[in-house]
N, C-alpha and C. Protein backbone atom coordinates (compact mmCIF):
# COMPACT_ATOMS: atom_id res chain seq x y z
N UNK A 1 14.11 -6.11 9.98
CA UNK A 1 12.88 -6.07 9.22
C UNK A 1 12.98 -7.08 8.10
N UNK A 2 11.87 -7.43 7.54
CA UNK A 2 12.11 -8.94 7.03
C UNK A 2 12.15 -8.07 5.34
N UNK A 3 12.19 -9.31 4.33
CA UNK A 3 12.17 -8.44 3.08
C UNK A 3 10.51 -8.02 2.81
N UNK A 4 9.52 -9.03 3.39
CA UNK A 4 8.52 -9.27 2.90
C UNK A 4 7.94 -7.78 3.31
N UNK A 5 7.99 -7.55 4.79
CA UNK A 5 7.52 -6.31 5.47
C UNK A 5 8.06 -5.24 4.76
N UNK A 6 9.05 -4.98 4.29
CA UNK A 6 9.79 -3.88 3.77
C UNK A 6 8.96 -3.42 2.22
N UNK A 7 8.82 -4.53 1.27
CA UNK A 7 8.01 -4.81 0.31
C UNK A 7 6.79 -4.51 0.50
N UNK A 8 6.12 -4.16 1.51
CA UNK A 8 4.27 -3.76 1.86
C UNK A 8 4.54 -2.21 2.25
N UNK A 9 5.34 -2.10 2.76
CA UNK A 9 5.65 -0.28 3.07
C UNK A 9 6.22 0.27 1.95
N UNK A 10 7.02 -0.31 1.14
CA UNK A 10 7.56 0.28 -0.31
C UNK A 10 6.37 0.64 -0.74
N UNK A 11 5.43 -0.31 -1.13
CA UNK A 11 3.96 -0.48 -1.91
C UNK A 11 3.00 0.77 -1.00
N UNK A 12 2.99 0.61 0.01
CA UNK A 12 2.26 1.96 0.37
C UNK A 12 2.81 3.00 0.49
N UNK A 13 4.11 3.61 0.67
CA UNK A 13 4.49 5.03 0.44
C UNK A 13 4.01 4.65 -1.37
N UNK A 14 4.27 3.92 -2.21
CA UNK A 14 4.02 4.57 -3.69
C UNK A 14 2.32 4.58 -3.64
N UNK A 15 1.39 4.23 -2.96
CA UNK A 15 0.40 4.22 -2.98
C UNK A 15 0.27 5.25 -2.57
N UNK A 16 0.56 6.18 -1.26
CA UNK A 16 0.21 7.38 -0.68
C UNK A 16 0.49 8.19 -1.77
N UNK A 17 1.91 8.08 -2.58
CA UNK A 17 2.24 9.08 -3.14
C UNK A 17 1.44 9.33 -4.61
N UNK A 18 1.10 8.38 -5.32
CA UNK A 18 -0.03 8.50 -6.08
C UNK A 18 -1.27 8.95 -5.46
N UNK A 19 -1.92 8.80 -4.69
CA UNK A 19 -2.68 9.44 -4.06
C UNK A 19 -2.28 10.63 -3.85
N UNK A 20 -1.90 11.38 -3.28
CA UNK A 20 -1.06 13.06 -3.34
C UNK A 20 -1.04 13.34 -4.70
N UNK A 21 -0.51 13.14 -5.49
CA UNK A 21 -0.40 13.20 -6.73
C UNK A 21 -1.55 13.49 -7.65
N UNK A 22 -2.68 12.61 -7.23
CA UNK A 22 -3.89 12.77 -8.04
C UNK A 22 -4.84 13.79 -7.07
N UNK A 23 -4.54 13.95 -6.05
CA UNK A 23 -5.35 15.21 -5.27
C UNK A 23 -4.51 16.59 -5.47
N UNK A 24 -3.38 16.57 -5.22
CA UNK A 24 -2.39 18.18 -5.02
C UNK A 24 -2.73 18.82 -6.85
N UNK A 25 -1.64 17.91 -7.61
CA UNK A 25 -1.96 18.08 -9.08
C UNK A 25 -2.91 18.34 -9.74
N UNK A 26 -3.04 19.45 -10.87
CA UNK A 26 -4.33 19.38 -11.74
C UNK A 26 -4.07 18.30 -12.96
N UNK A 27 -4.62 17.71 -12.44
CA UNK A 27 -4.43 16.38 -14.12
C UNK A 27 -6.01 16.51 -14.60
N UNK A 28 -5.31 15.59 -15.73
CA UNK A 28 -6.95 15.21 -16.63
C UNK A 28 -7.49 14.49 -15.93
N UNK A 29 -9.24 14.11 -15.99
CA UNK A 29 -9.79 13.32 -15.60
C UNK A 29 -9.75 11.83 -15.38
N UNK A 30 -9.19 11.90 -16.56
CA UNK A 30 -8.61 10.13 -16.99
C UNK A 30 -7.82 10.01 -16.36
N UNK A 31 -6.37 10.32 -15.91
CA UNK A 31 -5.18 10.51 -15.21
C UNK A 31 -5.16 10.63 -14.11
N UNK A 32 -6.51 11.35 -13.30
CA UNK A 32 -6.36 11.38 -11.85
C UNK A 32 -7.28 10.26 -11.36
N UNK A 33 -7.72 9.58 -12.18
CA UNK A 33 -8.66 8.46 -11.75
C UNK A 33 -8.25 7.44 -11.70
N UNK A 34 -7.24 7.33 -12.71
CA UNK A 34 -6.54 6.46 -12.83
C UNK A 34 -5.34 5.96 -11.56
N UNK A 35 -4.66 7.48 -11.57
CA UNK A 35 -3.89 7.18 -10.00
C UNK A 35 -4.49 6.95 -9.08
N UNK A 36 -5.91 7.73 -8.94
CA UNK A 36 -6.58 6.84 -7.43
C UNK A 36 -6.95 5.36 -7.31
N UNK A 37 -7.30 4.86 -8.46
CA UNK A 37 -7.10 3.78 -8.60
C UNK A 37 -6.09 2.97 -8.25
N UNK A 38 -5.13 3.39 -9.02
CA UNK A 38 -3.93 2.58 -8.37
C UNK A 38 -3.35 2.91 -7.23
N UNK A 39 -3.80 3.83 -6.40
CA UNK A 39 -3.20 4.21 -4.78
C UNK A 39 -4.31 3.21 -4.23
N UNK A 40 -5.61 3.52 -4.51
CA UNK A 40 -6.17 2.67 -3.98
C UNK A 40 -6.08 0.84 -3.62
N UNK A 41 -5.48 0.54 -4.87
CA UNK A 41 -5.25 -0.76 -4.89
C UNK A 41 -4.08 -1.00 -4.09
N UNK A 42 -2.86 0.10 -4.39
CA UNK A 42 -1.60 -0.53 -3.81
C UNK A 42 -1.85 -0.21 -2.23
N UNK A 43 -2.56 0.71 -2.09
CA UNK A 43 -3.16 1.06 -0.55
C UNK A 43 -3.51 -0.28 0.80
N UNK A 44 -4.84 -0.49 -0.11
CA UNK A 44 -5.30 -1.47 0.20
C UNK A 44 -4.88 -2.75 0.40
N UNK A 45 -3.86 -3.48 -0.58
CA UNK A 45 -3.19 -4.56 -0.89
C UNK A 45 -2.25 -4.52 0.66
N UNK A 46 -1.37 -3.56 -0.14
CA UNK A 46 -0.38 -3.71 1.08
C UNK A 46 -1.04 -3.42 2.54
N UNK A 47 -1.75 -2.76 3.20
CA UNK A 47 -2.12 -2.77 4.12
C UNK A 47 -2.69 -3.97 4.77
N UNK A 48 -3.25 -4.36 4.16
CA UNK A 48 -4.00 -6.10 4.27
C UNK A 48 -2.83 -7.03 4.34
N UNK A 49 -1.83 -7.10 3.61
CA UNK A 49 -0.64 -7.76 3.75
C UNK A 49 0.04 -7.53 4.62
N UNK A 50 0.23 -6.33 5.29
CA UNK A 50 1.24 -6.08 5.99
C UNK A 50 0.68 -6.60 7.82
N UNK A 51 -1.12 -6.18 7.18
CA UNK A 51 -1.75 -6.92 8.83
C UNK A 51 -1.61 -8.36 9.21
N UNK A 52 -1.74 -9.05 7.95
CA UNK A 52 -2.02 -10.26 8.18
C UNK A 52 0.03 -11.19 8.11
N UNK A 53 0.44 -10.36 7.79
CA UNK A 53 2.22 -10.65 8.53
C UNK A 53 2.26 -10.47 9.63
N UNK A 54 1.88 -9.25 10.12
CA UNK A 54 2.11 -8.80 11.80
C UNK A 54 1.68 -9.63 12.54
N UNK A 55 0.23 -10.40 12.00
CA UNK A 55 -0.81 -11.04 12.72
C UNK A 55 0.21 -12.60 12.68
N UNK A 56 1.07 -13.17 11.94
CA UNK A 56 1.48 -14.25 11.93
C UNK A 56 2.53 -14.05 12.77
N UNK A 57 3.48 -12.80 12.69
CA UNK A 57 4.42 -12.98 13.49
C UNK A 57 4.00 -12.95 15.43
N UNK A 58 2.90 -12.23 15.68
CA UNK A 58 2.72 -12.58 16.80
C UNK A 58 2.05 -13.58 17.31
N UNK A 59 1.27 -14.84 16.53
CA UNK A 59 1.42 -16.10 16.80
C UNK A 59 2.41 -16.85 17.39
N UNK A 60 1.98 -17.45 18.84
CA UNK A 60 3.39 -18.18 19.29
C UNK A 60 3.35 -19.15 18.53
N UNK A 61 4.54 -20.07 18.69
CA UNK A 61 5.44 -21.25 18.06
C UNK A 61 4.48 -22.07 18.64
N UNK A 62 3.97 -23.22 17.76
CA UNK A 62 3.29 -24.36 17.78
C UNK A 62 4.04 -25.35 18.00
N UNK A 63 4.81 -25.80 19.05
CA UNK A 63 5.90 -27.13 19.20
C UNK A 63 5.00 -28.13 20.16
């Protein structure tokens, strides 16, 4: 596994887990909005990153 791929799944387990976090937990308003926010972003980010790696590595070799 490469470092880059490893680095987009790090980023989404902490994204899932902020997400859990702001749904399971009773937090303040400010606090749980805030984590969805940031699950959302790290969610999103890495998922998009991690497609568009997959998508390069199965490109054949251009020789």
């Amino acid at each position: 596994m490469s470092k880059k791929l490893s680095i987009y799944l790090f980023m989404l387990a902490i994204g899932c887990t902020f997400l859990a976090l702001a749904i399971l937990i009773d937090l303040p308003e400010k606090v749980k909005w805030l984590f969805l926010a940031i699950a959302v972003i790290l969610n999103v980010t890495s998922a998009a990153a991690a497609m568009k790696f997959g998508l390069q590595q199965m490109k054949p070799d251009k020789r």
